[in-house]
PDB file of N, CA and C in Angstrom:
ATOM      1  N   UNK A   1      30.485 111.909   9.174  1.00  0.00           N
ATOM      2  CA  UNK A   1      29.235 111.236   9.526  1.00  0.00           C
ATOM      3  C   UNK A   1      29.508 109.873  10.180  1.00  0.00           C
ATOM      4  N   UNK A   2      28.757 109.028  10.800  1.00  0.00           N
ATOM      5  CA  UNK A   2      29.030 108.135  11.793  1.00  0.00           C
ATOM      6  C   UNK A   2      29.078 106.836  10.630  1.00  0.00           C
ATOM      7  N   UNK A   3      28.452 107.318   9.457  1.00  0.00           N
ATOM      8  CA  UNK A   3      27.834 105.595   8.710  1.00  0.00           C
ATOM      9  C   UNK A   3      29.997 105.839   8.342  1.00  0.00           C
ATOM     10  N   UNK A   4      30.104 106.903   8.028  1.00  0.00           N
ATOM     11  CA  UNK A   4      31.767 107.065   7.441  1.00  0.00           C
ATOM     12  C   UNK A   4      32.682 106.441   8.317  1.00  0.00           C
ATOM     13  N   UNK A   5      32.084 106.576   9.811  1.00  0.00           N
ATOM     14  CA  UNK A   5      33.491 106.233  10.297  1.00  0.00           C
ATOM     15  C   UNK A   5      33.653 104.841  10.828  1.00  0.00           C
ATOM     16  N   UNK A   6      31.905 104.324  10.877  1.00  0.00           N
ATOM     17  CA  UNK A   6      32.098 103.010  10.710  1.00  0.00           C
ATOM     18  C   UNK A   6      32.718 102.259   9.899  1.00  0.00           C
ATOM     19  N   UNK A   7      32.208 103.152   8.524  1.00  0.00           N
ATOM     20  CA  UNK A   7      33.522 102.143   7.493  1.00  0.00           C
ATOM     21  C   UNK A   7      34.641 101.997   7.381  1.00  0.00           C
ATOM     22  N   UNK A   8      35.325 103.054   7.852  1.00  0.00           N
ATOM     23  CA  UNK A   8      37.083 103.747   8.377  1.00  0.00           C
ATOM     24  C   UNK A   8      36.944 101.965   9.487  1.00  0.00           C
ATOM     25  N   UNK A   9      36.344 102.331  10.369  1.00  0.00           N
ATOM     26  CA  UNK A   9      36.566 101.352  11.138  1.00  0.00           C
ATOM     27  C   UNK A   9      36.648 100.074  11.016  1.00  0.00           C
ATOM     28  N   UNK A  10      35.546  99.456  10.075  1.00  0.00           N
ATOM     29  CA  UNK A  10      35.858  98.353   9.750  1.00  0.00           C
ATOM     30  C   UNK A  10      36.532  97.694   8.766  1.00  0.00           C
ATOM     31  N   UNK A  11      37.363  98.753   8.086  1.00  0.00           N
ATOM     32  CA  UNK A  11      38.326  98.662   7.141  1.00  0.00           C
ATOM     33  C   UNK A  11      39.751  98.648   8.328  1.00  0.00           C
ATOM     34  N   UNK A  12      40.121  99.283   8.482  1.00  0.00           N
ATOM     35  CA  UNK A  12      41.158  98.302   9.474  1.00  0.00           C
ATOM     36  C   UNK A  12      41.268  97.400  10.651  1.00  0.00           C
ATOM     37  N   UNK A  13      39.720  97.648  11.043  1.00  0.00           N
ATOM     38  CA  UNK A  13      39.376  96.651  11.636  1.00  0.00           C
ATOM     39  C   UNK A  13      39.618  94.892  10.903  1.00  0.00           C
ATOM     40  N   UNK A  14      39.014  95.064   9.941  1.00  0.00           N
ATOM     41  CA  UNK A  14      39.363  94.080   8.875  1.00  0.00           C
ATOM     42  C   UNK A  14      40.824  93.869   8.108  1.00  0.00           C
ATOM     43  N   UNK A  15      41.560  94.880   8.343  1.00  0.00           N
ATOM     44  CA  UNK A  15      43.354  94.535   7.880  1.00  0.00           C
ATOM     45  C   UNK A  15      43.696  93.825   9.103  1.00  0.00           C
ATOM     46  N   UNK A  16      43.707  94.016  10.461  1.00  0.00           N
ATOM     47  CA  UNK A  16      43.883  93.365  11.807  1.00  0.00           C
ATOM     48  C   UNK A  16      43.500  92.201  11.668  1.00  0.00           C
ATOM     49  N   UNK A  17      41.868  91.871  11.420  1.00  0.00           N
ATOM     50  CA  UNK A  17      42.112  90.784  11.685  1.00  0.00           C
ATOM     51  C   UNK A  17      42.340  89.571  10.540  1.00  0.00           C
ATOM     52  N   UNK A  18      42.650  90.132   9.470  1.00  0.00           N
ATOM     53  CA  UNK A  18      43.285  89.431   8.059  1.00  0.00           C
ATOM     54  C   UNK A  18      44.383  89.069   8.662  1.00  0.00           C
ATOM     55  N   UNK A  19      45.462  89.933   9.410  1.00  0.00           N
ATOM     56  CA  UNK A  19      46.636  89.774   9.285  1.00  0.00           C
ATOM     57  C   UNK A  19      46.863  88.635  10.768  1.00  0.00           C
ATOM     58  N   UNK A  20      46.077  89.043  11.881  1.00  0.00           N
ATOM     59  CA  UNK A  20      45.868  87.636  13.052  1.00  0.00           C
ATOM     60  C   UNK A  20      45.474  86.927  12.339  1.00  0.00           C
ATOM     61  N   UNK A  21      44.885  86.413  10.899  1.00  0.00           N
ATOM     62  CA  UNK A  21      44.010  85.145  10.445  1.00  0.00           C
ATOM     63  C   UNK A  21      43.219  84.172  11.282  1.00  0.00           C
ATOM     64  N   UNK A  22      42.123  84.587  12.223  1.00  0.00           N
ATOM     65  CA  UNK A  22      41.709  84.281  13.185  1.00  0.00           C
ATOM     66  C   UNK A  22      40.436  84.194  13.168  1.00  0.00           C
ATOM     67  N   UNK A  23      39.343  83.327  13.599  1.00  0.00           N
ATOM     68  CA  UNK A  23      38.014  83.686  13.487  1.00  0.00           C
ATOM     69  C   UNK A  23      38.072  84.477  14.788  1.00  0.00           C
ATOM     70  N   UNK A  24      36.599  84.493  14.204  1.00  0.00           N
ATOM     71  CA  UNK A  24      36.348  86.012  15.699  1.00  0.00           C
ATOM     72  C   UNK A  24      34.563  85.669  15.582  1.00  0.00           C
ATOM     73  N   UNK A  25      34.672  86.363  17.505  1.00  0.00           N
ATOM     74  CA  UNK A  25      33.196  86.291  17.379  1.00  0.00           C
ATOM     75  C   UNK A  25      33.411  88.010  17.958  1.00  0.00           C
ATOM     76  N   UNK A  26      31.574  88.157  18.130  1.00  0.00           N
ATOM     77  CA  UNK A  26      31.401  89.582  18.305  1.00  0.00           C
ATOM     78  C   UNK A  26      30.766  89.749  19.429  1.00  0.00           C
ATOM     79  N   UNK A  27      31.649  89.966  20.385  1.00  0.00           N
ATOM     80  CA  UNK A  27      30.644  90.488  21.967  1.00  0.00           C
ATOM     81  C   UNK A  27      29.905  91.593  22.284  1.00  0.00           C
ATOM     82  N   UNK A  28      28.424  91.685  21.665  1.00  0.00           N
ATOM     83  CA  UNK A  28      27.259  92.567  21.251  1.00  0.00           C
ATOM     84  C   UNK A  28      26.317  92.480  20.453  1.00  0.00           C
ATOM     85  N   UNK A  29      25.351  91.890  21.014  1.00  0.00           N
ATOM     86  CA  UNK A  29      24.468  91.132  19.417  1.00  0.00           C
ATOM     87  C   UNK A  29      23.298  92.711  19.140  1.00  0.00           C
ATOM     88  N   UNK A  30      23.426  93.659  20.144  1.00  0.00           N
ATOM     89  CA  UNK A  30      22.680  94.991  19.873  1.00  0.00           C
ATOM     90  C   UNK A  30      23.227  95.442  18.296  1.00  0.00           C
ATOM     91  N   UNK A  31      22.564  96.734  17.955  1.00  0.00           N
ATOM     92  CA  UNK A  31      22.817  97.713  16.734  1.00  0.00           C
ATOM     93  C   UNK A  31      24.043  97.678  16.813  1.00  0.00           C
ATOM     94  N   UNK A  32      25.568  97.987  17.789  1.00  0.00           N
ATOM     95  CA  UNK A  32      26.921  98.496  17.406  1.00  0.00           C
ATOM     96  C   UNK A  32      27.127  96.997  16.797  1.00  0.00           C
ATOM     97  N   UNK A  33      27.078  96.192  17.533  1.00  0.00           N
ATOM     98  CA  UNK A  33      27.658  95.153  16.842  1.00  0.00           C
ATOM     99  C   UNK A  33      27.079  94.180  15.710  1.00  0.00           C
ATOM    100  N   UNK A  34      25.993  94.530  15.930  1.00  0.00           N
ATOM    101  CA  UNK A  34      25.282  94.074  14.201  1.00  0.00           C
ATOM    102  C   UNK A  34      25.838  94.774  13.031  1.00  0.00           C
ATOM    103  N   UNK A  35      26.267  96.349  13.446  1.00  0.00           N
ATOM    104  CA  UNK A  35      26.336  97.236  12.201  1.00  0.00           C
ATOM    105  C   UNK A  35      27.671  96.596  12.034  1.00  0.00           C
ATOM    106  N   UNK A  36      28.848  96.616  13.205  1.00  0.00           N
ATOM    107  CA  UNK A  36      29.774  96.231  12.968  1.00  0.00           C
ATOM    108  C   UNK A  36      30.075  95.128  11.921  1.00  0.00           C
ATOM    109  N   UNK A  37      29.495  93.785  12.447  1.00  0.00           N
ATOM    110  CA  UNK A  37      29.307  93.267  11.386  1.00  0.00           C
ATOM    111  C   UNK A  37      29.114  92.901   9.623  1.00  0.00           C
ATOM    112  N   UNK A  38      27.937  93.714   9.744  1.00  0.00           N
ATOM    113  CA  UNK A  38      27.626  93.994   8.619  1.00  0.00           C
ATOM    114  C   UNK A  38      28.940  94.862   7.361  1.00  0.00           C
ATOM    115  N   UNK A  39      29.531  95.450   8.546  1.00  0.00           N
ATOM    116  CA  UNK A  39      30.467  96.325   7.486  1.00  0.00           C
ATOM    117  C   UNK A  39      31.840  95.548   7.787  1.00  0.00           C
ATOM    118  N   UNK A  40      31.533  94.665   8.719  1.00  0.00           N
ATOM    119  CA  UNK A  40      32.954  93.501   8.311  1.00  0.00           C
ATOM    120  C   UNK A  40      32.762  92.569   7.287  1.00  0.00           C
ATOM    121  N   UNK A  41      31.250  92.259   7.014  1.00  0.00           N
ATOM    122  CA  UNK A  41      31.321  91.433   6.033  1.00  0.00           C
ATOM    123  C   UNK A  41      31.822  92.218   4.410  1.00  0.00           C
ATOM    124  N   UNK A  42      31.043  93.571   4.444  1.00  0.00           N
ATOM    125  CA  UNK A  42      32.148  93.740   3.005  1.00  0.00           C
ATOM    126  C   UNK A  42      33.054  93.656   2.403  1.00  0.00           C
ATOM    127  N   UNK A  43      33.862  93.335   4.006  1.00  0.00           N
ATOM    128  CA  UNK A  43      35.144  92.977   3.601  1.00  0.00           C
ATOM    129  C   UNK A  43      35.376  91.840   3.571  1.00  0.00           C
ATOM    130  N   UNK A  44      34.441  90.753   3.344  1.00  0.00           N
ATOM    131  CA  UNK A  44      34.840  89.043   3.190  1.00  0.00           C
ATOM    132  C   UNK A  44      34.956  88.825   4.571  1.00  0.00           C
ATOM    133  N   UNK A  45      34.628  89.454   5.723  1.00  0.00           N
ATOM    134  CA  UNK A  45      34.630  88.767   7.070  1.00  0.00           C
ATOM    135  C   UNK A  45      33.518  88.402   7.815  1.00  0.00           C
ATOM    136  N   UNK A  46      33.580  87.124   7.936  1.00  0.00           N
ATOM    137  CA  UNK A  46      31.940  87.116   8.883  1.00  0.00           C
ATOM    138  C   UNK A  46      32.104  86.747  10.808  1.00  0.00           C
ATOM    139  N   UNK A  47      31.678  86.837  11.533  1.00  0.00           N
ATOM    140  CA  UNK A  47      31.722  86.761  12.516  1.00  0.00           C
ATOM    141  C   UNK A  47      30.731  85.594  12.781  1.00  0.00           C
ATOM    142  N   UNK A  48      31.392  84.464  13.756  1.00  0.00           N
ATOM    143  CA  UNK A  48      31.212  82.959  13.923  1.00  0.00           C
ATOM    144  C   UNK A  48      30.345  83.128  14.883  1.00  0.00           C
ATOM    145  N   UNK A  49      30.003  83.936  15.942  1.00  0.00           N
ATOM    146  CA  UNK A  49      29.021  83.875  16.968  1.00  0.00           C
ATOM    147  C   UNK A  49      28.826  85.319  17.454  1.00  0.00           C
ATOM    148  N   UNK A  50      27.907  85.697  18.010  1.00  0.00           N
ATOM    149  CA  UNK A  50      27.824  86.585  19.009  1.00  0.00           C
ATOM    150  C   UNK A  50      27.594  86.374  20.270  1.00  0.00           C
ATOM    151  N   UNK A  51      27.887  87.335  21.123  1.00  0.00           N
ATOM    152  CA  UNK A  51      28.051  87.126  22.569  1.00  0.00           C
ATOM    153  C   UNK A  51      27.097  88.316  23.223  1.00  0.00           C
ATOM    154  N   UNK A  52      26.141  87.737  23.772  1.00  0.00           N
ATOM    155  CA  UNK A  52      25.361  88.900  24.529  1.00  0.00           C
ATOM    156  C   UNK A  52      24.867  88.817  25.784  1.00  0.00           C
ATOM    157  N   UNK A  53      24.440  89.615  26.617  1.00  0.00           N
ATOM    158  CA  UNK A  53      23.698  89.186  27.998  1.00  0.00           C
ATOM    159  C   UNK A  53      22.340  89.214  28.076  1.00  0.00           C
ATOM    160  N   UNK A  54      21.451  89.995  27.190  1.00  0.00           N
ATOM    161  CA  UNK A  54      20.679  89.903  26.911  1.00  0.00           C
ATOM    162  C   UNK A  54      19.579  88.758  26.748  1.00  0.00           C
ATOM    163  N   UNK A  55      18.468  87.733  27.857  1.00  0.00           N
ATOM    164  CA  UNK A  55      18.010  86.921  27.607  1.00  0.00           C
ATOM    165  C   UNK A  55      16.983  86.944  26.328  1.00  0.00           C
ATOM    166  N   UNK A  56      16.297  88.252  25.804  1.00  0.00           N
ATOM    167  CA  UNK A  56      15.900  87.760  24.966  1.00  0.00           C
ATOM    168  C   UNK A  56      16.689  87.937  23.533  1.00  0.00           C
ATOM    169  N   UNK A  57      17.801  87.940  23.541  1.00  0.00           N
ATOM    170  CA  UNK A  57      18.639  87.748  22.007  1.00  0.00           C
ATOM    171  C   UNK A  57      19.403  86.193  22.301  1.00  0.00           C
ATOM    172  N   UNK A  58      19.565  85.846  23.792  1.00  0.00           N
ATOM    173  CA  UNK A  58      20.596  84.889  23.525  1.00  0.00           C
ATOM    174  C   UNK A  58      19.303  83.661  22.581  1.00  0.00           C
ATOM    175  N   UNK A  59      20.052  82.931  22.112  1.00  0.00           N
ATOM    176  CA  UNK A  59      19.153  81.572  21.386  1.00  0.00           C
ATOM    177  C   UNK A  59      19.007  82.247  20.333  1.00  0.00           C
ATOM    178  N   UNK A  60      18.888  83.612  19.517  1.00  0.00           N
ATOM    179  CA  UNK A  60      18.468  83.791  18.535  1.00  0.00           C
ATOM    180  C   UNK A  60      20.069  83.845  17.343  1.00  0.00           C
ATOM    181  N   UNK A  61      19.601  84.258  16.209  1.00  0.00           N
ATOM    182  CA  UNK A  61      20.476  84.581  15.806  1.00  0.00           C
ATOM    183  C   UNK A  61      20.817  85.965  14.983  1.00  0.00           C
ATOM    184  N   UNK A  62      21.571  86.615  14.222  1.00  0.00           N
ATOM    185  CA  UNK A  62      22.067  87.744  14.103  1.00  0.00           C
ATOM    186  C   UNK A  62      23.133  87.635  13.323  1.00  0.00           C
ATOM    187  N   UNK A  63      22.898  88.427  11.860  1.00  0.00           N
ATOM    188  CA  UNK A  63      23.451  88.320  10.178  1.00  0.00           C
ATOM    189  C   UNK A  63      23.997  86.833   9.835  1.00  0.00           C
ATOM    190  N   UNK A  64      23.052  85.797  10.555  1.00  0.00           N
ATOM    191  CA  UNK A  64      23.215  84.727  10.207  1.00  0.00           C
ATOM    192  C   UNK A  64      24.162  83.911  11.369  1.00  0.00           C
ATOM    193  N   UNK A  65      24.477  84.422  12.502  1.00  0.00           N
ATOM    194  CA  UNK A  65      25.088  84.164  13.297  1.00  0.00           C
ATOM    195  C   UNK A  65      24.438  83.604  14.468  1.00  0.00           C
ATOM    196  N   UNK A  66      25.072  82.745  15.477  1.00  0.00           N
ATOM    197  CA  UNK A  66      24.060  82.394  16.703  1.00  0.00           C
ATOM    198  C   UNK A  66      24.606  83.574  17.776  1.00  0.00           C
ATOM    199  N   UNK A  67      23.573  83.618  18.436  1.00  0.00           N
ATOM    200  CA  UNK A  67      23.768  84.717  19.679  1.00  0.00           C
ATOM    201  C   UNK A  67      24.006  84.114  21.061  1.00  0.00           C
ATOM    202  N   UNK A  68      24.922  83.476  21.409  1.00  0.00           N
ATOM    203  CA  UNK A  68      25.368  82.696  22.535  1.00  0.00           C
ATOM    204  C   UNK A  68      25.420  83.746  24.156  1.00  0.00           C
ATOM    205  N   UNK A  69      24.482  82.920  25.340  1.00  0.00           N
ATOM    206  CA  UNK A  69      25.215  83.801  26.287  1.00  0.00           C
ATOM    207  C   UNK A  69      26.385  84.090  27.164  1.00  0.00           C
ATOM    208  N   UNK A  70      26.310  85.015  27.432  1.00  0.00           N
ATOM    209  CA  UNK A  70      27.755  85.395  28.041  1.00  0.00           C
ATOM    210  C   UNK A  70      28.796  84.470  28.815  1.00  0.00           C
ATOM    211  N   UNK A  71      28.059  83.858  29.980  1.00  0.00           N
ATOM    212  CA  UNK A  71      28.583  82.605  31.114  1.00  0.00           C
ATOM    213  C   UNK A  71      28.831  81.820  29.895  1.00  0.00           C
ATOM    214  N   UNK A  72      28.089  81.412  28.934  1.00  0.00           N
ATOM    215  CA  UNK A  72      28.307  80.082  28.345  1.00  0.00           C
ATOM    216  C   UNK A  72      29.503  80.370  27.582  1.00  0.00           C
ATOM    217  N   UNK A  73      29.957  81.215  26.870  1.00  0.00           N
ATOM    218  CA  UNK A  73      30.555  81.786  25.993  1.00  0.00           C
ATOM    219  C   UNK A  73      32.047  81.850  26.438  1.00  0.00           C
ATOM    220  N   UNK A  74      31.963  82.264  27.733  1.00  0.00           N
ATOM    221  CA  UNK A  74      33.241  82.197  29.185  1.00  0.00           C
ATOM    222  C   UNK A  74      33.673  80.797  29.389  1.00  0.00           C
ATOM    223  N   UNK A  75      32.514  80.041  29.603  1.00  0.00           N
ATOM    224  CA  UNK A  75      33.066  78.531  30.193  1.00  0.00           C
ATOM    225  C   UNK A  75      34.019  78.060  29.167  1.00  0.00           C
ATOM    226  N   UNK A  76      34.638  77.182  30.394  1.00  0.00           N
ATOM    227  CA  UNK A  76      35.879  75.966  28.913  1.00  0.00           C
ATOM    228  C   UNK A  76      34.905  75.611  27.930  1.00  0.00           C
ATOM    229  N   UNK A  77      35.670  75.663  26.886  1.00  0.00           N
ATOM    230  CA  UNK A  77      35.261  75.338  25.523  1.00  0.00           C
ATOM    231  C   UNK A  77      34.188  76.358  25.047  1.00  0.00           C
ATOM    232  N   UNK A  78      33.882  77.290  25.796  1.00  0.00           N
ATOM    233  CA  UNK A  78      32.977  78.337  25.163  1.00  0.00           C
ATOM    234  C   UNK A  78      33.326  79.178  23.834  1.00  0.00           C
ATOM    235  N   UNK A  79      32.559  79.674  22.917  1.00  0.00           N
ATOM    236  CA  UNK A  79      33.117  80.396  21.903  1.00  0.00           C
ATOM    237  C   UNK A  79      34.181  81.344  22.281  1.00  0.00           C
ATOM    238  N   UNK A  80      34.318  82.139  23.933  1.00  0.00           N
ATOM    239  CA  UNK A  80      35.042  83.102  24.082  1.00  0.00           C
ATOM    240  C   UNK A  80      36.163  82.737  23.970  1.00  0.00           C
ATOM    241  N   UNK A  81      36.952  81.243  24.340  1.00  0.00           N
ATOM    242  CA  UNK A  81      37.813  80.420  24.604  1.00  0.00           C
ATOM    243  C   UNK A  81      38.276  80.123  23.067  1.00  0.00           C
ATOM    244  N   UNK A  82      37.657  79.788  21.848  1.00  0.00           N
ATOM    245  CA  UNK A  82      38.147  78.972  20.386  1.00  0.00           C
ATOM    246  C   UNK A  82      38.135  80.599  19.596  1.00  0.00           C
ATOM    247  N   UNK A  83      37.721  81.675  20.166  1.00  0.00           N
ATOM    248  CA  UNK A  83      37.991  82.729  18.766  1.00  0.00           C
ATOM    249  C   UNK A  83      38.509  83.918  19.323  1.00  0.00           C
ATOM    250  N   UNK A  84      39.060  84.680  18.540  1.00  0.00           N
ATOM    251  CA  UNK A  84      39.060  86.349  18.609  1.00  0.00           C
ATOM    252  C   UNK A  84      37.687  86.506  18.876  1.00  0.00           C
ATOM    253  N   UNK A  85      38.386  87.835  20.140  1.00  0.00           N
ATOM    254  CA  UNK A  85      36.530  88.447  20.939  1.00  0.00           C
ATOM    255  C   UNK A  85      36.692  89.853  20.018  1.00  0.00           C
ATOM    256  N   UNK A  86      35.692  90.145  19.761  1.00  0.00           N
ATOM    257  CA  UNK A  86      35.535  91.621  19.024  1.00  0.00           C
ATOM    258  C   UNK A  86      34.677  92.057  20.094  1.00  0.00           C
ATOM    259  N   UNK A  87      34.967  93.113  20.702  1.00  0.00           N
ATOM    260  CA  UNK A  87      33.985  93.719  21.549  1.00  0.00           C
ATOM    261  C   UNK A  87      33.578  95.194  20.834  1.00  0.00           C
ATOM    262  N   UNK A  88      31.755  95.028  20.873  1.00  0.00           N
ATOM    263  CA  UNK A  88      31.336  96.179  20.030  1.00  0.00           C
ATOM    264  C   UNK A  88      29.896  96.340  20.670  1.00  0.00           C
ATOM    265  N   UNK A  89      29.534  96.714  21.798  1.00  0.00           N
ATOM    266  CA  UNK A  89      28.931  97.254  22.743  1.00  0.00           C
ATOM    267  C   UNK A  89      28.414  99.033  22.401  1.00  0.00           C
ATOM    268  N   UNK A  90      27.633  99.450  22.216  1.00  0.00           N
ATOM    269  CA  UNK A  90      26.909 100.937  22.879  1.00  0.00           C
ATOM    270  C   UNK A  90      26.482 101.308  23.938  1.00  0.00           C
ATOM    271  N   UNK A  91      26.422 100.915  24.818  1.00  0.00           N
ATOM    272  CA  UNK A  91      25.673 101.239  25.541  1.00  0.00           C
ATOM    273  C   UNK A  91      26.797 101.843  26.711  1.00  0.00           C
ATOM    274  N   UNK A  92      26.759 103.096  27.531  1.00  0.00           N
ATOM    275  CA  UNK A  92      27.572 103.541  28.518  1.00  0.00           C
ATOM    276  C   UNK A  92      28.310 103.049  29.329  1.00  0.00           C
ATOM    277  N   UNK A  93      29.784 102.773  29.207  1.00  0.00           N
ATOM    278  CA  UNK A  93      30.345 101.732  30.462  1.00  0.00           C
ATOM    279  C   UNK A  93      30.311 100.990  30.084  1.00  0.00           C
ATOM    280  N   UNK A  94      29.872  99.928  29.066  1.00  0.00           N
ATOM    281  CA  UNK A  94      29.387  98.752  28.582  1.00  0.00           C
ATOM    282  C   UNK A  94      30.848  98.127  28.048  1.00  0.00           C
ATOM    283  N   UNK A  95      32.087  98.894  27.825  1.00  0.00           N
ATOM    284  CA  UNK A  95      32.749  98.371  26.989  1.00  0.00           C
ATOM    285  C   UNK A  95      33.694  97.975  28.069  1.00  0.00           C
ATOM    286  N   UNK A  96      34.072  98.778  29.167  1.00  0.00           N
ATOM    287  CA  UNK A  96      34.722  98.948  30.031  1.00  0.00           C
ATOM    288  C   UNK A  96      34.829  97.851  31.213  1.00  0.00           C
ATOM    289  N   UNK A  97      33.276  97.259  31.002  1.00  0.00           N
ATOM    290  CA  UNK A  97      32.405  96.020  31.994  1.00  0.00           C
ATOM    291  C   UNK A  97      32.959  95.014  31.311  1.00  0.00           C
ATOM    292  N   UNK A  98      32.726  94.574  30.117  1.00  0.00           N
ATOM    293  CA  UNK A  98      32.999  93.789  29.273  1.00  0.00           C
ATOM    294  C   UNK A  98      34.601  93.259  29.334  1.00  0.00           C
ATOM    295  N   UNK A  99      35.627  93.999  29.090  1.00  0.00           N
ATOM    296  CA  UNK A  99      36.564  94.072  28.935  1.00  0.00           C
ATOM    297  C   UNK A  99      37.137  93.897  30.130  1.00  0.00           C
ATOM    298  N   UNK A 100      36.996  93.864  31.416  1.00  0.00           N
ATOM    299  CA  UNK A 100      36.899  93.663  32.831  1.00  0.00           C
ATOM    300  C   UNK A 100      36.220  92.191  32.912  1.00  0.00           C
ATOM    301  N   UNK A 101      35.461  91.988  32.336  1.00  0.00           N
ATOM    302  CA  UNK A 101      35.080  90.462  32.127  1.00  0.00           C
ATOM    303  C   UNK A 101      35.536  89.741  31.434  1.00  0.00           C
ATOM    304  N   UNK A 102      36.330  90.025  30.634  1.00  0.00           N
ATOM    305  CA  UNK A 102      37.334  89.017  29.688  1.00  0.00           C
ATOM    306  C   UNK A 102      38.647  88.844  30.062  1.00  0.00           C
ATOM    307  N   UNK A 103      38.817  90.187  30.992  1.00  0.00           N
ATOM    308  CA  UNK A 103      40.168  90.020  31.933  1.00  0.00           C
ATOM    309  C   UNK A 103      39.818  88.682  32.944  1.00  0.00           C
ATOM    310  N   UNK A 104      38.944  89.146  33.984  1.00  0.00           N
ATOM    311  CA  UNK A 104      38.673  88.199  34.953  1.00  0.00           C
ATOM    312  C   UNK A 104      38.737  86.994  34.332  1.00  0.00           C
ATOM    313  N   UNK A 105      37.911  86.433  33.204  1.00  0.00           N
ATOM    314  CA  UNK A 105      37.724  85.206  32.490  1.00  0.00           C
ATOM    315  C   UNK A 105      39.478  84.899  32.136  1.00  0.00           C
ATOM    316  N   UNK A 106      40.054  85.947  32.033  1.00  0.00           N
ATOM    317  CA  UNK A 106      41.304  84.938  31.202  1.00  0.00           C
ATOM    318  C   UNK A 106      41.618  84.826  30.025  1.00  0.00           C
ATOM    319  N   UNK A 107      40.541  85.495  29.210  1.00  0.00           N
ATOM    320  CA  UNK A 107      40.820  85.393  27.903  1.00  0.00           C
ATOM    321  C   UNK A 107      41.420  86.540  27.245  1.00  0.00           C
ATOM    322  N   UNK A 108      42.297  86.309  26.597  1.00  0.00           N
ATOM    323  CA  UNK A 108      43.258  87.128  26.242  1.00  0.00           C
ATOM    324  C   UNK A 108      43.379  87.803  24.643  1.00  0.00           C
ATOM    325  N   UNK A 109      42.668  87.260  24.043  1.00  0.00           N
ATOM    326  CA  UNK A 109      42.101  87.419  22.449  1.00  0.00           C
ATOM    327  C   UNK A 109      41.106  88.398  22.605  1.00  0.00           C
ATOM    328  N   UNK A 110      41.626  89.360  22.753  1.00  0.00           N
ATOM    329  CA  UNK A 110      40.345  90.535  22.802  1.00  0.00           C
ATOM    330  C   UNK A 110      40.959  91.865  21.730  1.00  0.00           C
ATOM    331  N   UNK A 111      39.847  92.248  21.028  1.00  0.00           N
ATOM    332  CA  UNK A 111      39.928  93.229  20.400  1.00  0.00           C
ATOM    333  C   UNK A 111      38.684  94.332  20.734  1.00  0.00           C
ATOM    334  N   UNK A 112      38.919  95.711  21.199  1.00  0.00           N
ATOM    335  CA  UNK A 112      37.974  96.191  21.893  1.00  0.00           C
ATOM    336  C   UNK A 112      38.037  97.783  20.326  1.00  0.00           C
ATOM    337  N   UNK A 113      36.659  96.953  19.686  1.00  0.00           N
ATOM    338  CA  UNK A 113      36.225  97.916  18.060  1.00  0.00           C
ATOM    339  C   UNK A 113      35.513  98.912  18.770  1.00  0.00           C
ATOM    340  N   UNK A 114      34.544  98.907  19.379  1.00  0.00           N
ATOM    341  CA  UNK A 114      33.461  99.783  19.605  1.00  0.00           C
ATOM    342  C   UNK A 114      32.898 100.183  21.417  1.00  0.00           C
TER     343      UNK A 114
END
């Protein structure tokens, strides 16, 4: 079942990033990466920001998190720049775009969960 393999997932998802000892934010403030979340926190992990493109999520927040946008998130000193990126996207192609955008950006702290 999918709720199962989320948890598979965020159980070593969560040994990874115990063992980088790293904050992390989550690039997807939609359902994959909320759920993601949520089942990282069982494991004592919380995620410091989210990253979305979405104008009406950016400014809000999400499992207690702020939902930062994307450009901002990219620029020097942006969250994408100070943490581990968790990329956890649904949507078709979405991960593939993303991950192509963190190349271009430069940032090299990428973990691609979902």
């Amino acid at each position: 079942p999918p709720a199962r393999l989320l948890e598979l997932r965020a159980l070593f998802l969560s040994r990874r990033l115990a063992r980088i000892g790293r904050s992390f934010v989550i690039w997807g403030a939609g359902q994959t990466g909320r759920r993601l979340a949520r089942a990282l926190e069982a494991h004592g992990l919380r995620a410091e920001a989210f990253i979305d493109i979405d104008p009406e999520k950016v400014g809000r927040s999400a499992r207690g998190a702020p939902i930062v946008d994307a450009h901002d998130a990219l620029a020097a000193g942006g969250v994408a720049r100070r943490h581990l990126v968790v990329v956890a996207v649904g949507a078709r192609g979405a991960r593939a775009t993303v991950l192509a955008r963190l190349r271009a950006a430069s940032v090299g702290d990428v973990i691609a969960a979902a």
